[in-house]
Protein backbone atom coordinates (compact mmCIF):
# COMPACT_ATOMS: atom_id res chain seq x y z
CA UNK A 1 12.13 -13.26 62.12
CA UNK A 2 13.72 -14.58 59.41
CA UNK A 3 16.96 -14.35 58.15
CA UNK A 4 17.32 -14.08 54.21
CA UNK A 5 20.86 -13.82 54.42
CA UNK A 6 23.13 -10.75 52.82
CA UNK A 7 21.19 -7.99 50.91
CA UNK A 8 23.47 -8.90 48.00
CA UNK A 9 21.26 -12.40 47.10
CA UNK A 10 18.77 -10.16 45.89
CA UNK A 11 21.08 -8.12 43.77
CA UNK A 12 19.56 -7.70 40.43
CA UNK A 13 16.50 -9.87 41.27
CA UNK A 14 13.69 -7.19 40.68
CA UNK A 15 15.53 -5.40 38.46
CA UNK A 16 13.30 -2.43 36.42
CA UNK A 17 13.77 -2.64 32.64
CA UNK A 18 14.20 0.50 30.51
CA UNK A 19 11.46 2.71 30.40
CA UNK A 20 12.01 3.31 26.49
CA UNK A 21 11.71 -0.22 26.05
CA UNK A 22 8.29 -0.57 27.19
CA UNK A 23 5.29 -1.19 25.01
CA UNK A 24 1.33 -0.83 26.03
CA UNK A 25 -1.37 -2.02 23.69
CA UNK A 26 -4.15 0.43 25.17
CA UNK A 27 -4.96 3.44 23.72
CA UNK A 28 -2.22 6.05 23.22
CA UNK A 29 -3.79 8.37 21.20
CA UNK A 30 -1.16 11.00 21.91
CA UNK A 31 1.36 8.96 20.30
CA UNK A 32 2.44 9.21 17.16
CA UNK A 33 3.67 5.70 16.40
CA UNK A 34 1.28 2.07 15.87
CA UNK A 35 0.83 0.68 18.96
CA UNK A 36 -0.50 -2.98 19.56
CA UNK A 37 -4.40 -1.42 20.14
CA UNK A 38 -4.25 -0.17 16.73
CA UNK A 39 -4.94 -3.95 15.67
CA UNK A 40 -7.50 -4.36 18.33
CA UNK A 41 -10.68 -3.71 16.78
CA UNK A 42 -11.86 -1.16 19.57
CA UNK A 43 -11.64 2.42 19.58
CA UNK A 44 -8.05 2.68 18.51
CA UNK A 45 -8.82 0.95 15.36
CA UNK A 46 -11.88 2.91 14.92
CA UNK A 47 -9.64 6.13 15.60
CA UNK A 48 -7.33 4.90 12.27
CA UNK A 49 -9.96 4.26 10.09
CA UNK A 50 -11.72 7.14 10.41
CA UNK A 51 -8.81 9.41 11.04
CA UNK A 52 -6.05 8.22 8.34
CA UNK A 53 -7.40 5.67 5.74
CA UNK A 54 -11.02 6.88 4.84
CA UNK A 55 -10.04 10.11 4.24
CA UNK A 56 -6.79 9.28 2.34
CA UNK A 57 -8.86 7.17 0.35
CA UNK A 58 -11.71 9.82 -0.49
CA UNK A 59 -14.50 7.05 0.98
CA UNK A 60 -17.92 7.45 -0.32
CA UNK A 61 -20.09 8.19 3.07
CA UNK A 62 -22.09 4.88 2.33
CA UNK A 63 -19.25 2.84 3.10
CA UNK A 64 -18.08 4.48 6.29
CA UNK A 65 -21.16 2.71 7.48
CA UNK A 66 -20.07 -0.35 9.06
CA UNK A 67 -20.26 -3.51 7.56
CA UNK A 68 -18.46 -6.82 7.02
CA UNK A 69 -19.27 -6.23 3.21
CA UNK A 70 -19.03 -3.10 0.03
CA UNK A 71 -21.55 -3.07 -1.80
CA UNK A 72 -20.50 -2.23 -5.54
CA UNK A 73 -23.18 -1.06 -8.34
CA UNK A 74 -22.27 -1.72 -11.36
CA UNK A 75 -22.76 0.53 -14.40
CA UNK A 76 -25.91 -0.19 -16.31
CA UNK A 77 -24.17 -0.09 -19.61
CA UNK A 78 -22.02 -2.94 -19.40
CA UNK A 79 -24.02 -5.43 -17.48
CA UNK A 80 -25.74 -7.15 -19.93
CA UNK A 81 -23.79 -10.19 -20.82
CA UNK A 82 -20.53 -8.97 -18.67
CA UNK A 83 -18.51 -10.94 -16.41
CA UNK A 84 -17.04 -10.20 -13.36
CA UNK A 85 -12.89 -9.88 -12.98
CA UNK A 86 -11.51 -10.40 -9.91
CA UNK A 87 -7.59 -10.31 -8.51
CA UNK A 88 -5.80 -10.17 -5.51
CA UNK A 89 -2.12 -9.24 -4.68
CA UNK A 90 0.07 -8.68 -1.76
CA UNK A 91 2.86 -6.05 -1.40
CA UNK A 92 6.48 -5.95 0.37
CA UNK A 93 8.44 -3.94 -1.60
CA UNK A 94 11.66 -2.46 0.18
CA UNK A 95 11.96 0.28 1.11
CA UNK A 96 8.42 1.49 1.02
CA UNK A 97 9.49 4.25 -0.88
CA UNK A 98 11.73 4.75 -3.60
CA UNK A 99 11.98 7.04 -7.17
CA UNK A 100 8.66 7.08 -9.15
CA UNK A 101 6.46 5.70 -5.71
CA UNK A 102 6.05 3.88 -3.16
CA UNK A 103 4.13 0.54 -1.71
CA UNK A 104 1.26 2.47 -1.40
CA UNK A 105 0.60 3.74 -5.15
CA UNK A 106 1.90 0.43 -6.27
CA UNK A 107 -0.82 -1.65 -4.73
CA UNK A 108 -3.19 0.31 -6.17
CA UNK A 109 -1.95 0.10 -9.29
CA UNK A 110 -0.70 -3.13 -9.39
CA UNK A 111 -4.56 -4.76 -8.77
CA UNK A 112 -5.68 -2.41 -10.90
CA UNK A 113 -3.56 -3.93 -13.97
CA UNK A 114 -3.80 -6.90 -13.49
CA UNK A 115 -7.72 -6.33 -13.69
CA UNK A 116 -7.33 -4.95 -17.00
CA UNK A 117 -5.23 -7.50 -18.87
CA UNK A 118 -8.80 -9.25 -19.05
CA UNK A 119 -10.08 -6.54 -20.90
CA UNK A 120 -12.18 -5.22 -17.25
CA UNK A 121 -13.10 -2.54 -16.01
CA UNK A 122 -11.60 -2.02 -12.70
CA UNK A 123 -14.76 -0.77 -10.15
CA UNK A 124 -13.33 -1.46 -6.47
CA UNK A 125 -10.82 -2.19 -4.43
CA UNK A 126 -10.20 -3.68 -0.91
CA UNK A 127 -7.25 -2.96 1.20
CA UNK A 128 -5.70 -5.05 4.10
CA UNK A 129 -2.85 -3.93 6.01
CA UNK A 130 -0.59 -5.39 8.18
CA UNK A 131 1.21 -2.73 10.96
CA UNK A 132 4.48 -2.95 12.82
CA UNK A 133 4.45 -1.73 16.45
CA UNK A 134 6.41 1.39 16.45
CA UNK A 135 5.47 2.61 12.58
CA UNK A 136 5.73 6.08 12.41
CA UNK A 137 1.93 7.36 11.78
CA UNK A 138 3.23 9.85 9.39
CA UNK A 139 4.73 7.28 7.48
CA UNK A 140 1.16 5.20 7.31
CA UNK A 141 -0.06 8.59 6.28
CA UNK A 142 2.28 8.99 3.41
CA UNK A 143 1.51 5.71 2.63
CA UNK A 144 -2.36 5.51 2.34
CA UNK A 145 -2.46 9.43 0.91
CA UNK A 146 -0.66 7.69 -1.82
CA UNK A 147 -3.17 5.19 -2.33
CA UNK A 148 -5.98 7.38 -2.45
CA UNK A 149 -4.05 9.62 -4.80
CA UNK A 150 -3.25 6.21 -7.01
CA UNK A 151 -6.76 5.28 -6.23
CA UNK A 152 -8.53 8.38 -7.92
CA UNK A 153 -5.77 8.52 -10.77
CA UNK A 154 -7.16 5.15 -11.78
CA UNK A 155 -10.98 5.51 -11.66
CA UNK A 156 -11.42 3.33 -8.51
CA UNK A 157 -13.00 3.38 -4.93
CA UNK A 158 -10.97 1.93 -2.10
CA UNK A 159 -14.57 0.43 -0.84
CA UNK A 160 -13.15 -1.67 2.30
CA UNK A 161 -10.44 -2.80 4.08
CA UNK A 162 -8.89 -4.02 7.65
CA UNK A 163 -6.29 -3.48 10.18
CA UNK A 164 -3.80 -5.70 11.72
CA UNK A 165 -0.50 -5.10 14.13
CA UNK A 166 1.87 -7.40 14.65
CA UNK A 167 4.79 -6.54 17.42
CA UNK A 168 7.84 -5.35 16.55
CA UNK A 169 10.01 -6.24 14.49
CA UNK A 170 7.79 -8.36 12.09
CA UNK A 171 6.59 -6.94 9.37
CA UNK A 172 9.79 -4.46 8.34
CA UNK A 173 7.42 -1.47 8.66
CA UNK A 174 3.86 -2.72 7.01
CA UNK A 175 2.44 -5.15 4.29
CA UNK A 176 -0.33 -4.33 2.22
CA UNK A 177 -2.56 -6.78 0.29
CA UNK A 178 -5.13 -5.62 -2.53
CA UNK A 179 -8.13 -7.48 -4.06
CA UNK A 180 -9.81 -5.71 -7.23
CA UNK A 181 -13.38 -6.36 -8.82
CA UNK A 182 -14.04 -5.04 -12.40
CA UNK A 183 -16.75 -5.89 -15.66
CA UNK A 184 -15.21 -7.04 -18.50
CA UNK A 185 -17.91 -5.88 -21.00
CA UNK A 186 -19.58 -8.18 -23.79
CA UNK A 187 -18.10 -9.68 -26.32
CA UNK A 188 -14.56 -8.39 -25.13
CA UNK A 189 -12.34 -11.25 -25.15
CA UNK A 190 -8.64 -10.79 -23.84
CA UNK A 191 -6.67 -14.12 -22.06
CA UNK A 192 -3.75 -15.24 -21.78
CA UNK A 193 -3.77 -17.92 -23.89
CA UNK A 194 -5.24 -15.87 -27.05
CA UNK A 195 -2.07 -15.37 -29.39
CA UNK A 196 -2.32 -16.59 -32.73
CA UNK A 197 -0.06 -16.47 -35.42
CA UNK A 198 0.60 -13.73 -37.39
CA UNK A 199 -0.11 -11.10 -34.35
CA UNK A 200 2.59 -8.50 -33.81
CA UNK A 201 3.61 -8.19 -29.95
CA UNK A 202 3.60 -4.08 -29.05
CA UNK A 203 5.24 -2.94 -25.63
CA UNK A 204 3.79 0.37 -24.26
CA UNK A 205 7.15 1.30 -23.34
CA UNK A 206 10.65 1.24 -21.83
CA UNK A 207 11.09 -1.63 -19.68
CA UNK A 208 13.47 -2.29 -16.72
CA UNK A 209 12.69 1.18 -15.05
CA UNK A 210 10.89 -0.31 -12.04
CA UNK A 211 13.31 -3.14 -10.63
CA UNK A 212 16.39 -1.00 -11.19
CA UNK A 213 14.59 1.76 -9.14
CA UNK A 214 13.98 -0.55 -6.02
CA UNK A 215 17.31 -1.55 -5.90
CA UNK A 216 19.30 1.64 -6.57
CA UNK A 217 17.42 3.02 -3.36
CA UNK A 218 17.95 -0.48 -1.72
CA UNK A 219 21.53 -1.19 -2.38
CA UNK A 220 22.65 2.58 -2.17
CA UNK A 221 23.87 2.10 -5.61
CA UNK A 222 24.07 5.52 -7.84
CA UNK A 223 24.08 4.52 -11.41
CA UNK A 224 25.11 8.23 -13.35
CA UNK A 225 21.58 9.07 -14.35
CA UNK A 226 18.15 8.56 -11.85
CA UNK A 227 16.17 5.73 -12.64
CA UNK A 228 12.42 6.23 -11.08
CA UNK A 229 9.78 3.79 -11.23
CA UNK A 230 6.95 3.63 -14.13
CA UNK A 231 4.39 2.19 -11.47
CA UNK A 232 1.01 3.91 -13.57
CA UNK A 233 -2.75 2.75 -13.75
CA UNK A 234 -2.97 1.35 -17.48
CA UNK A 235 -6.99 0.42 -17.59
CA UNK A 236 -7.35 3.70 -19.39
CA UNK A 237 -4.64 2.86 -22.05
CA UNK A 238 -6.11 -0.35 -21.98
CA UNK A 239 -9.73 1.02 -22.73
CA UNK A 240 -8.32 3.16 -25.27
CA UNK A 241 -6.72 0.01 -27.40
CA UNK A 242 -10.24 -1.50 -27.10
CA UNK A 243 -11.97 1.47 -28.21
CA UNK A 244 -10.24 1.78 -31.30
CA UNK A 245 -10.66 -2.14 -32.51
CA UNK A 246 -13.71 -3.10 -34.29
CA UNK A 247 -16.78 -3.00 -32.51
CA UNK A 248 -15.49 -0.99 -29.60
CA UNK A 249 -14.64 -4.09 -28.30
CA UNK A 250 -11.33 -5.27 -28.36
CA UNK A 251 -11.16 -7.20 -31.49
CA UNK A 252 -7.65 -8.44 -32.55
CA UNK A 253 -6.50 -7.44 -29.21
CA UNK A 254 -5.81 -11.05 -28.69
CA UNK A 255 -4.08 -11.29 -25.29
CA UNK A 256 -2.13 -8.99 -22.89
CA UNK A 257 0.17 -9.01 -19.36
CA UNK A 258 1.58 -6.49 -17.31
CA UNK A 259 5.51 -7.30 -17.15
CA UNK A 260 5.70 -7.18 -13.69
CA UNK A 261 7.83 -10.10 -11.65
CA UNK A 262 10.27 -11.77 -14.10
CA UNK A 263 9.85 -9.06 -16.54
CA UNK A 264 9.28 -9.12 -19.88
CA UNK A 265 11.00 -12.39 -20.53
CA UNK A 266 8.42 -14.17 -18.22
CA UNK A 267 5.12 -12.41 -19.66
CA UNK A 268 6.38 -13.47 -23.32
CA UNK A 269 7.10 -17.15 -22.53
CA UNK A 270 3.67 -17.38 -19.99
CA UNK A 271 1.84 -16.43 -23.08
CA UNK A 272 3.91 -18.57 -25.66
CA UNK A 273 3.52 -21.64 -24.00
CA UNK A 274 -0.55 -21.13 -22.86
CA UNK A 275 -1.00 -20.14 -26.63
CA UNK A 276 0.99 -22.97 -27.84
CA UNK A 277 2.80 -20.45 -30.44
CA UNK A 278 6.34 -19.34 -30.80
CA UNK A 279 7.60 -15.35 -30.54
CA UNK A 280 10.20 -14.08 -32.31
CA UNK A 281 11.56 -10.64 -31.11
CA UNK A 282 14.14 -8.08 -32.48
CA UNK A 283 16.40 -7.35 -29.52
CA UNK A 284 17.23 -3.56 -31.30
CA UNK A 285 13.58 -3.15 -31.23
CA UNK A 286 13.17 -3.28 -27.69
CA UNK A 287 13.15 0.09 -25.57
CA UNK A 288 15.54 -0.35 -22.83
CA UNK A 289 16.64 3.08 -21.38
CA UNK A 290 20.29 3.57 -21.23
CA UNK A 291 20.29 4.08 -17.35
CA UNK A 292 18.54 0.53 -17.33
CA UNK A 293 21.17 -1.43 -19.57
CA UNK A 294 24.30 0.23 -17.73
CA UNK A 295 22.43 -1.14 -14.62
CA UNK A 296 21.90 -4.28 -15.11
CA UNK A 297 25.51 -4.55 -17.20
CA UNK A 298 26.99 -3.43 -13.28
CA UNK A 299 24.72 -5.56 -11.65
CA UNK A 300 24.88 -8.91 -14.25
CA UNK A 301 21.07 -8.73 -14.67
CA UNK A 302 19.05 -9.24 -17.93
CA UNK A 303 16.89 -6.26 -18.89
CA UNK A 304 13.95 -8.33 -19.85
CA UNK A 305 14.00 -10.31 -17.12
CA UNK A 306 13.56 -6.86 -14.91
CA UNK A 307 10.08 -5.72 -13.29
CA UNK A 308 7.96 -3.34 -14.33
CA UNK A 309 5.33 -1.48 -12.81
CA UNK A 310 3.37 0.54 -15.04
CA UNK A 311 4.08 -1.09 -18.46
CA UNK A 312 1.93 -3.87 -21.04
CA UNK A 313 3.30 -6.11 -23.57
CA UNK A 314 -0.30 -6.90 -26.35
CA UNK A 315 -0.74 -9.32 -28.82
CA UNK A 316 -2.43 -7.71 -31.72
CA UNK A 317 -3.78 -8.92 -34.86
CA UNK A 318 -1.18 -7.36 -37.59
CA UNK A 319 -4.59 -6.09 -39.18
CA UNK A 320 -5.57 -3.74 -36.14
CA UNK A 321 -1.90 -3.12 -35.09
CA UNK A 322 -1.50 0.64 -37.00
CA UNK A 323 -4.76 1.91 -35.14
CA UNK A 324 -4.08 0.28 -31.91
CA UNK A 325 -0.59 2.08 -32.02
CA UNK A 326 -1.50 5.30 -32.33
CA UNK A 327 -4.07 5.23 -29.84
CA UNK A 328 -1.44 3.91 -27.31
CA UNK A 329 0.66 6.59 -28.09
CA UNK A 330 -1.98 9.32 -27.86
CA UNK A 331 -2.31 8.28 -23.95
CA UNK A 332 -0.09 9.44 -21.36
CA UNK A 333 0.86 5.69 -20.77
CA UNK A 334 1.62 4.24 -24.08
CA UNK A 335 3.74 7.53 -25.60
CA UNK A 336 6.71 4.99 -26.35
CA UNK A 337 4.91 1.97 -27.35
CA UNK A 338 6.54 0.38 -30.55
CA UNK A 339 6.16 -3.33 -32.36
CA UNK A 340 9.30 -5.32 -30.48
CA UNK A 341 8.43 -8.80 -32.72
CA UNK A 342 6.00 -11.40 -33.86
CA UNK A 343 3.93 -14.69 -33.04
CA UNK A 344 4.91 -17.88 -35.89
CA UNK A 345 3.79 -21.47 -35.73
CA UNK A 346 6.68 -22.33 -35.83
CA UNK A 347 8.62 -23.73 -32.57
CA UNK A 348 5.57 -23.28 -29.88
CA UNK A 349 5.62 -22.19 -26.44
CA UNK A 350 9.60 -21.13 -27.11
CA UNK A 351 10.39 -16.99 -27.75
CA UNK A 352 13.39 -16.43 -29.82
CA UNK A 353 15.80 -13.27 -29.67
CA UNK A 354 17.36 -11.84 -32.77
CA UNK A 355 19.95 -10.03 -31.29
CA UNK A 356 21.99 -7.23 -32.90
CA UNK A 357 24.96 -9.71 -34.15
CA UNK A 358 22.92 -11.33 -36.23
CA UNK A 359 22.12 -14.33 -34.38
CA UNK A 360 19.30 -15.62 -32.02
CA UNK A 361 18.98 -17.43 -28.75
CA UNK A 362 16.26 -18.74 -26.20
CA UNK A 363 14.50 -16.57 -24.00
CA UNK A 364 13.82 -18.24 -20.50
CA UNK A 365 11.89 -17.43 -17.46
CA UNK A 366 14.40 -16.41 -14.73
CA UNK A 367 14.49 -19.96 -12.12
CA UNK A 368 14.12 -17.34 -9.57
CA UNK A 369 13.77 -13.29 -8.60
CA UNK A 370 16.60 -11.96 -9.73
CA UNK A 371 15.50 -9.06 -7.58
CA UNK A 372 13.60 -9.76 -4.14
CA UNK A 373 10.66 -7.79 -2.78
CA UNK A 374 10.40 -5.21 -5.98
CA UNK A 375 6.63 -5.07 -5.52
């Protein structure tokens, strides 16, 4: 026989980890946590689908059918001489949720805006989600209800989607990544680089709300009075500025942007320089909610250069302005929009800021994000 010497070489040699430690990628459908399976493609992943998202999402029975691709019909009145709008965004706002929403409702709405600062339609989404291992199912759940609720809201089928998990530990909870297709009917003609002289620029609202949000919940920070995200669909407020132009179609509604990273100060100066005008604003004009200023006064921020979520900044012909103003503020989304300045010849691509002394100066896109993962 052998010897192998005292039992204490093999101290510690086969030692048994944790039990609470261990992880198993087959199915644990008793769990109620993401487990490695749930990216698998098998039944696991079947299981979620079927179980969580499609029903969250209200899933018209055609496309439970499988298939690598949705098929989208599009409505017989605007497909002669349409075009099709399509946009894609990824979300990893911390912490998923927070005042006013959450990741969930704000990729919805998020695709769906930037769809209709071309003047579309919005018709479909897609949905792609990336998993931790260990994600509280519950949590998914609150998660995708909200995108089916944010989904409806907005006039939209989520019409397909996938799965992944990654282990622990890399995703801080999940990801979620949107792609939109809409029509933007004939003869409607909203871009970016549309601005012309003479236009007046109209804000549908107070800005700021959404970035301050984020990171009161983030930071722990309590700033007197509740700040809550103004994450909101806007292709209906959109549609209804369109409506009331003549034609039906948008004309004088030269060009439009959802404020979202960069804020305001970014959308302004995006649309300056593409339009190869300059912008002169009236910084008394410009709704920024008291909770908001005191904010970013603590926090050294600029308002303007704060995200927002559910908000539009329009270029209108001063002609179609008056009508296109009350219609905004006839929908639930555009009940505080006002006239914040106007495009001039003069100095292109540069937006000026009369402030309240009396004086101006330059408004710049921030170098950077003044506030990290707000969306």
């Amino acid at each position: 026989m052998v010897d192998v010497g005292p039992e204490s070489a093999f101290e510690g040699a086969f030692e048994i980890p944790d039990p609470s430690s261990w992880s198993c990628p087959a199915p644990l459908r008793d769990r109620g946590r993401v487990v490695l399976g749930h990216g698998g493609g098998g039944v696991l992943t079947s299981e979620l689908v079927e179980r969580l998202f499609l029903p969250a999402f209200g899933t018209s029975e055609t496309a439970r059918v499988a298939r690598d691709s949705a098929l989208v019909e599009l409505p017989p009145d605007v497909v002669h001489g349409a075009r099709l709008a399509f946009s894609t965004d990824s979300y990893v706002v911390q912490p998923l949720f927070f005042p006013g929403g959450s990741i969930g409702d704000l990729a919805v709405n998020g695709t769906v805006n930037d769809l209709a600062m071309s003047g579309a339609r919005p018709l479909a989404l897609s949905c792609g989600v990336i998993l931790e291992e260990g994600l509280e199912l519950e949590v998914l759940g609150r998660v995708v209800g909200a995108m089916g609720r944010a989904a409806r809201a907005a006039g939209v089928q989520i019409v397909a989607g996938d799965t992944k998990v990654v282990g622990r530990g890399s995703a801080d909870g999940l990801y979620v990544s949107t792609s939109g297709i809409g029509v933007v009917p004939a003869g409607v003609d909203v871009r970016p680089d549309g601005a012309r002289p003479g236009d007046l620029v109209v804000v549908s609202g107070p800005v700021g709300e959404h970035g301050i949000a984020v990171m009161s919940v983030r930071e722990g920070i309590e700033f007197g009075t509740g700040v809550a995200s103004d994450s909101a669909p806007l292709a209906g407020l959109v549609q209804a500025m369109l409506d009331v132009c003549p034609g039906g179609l948008g004309h004088g509604v030269h060009a439009m942007r959802d404020p979202t990273r960069g804020g305001l100060a970014t959308a302004l100066c995006e649309i300056a320089e593409a339009s190869s005008v300059g912008v002169e604003l009236t910084e008394t004009d410009i709704p920024v909610p008291e909770a908001v200023r005191a904010a970013c006064g603590f926090l050294g921020l600029d308002a303007l250069e704060v995200a927002n979520e559910g908000k539009l900044v329009a270029f209108v012909a001063r002609e179609v302005a008056p009508a296109v103003l009350e219609a905004m503020r006839a929908h639930d989304h555009g009940t505080g929009a006002v006239v914040v300045g106007e495009v001039t010849a003069d100095h292109p691509g540069l937006v000026l800021v009369r402030t309240a002394l009396g004086g101006s100066r330059v408004l710049d896109r921030p170098l950077g994000e003044q506030l990290p993962r707000i969306c």
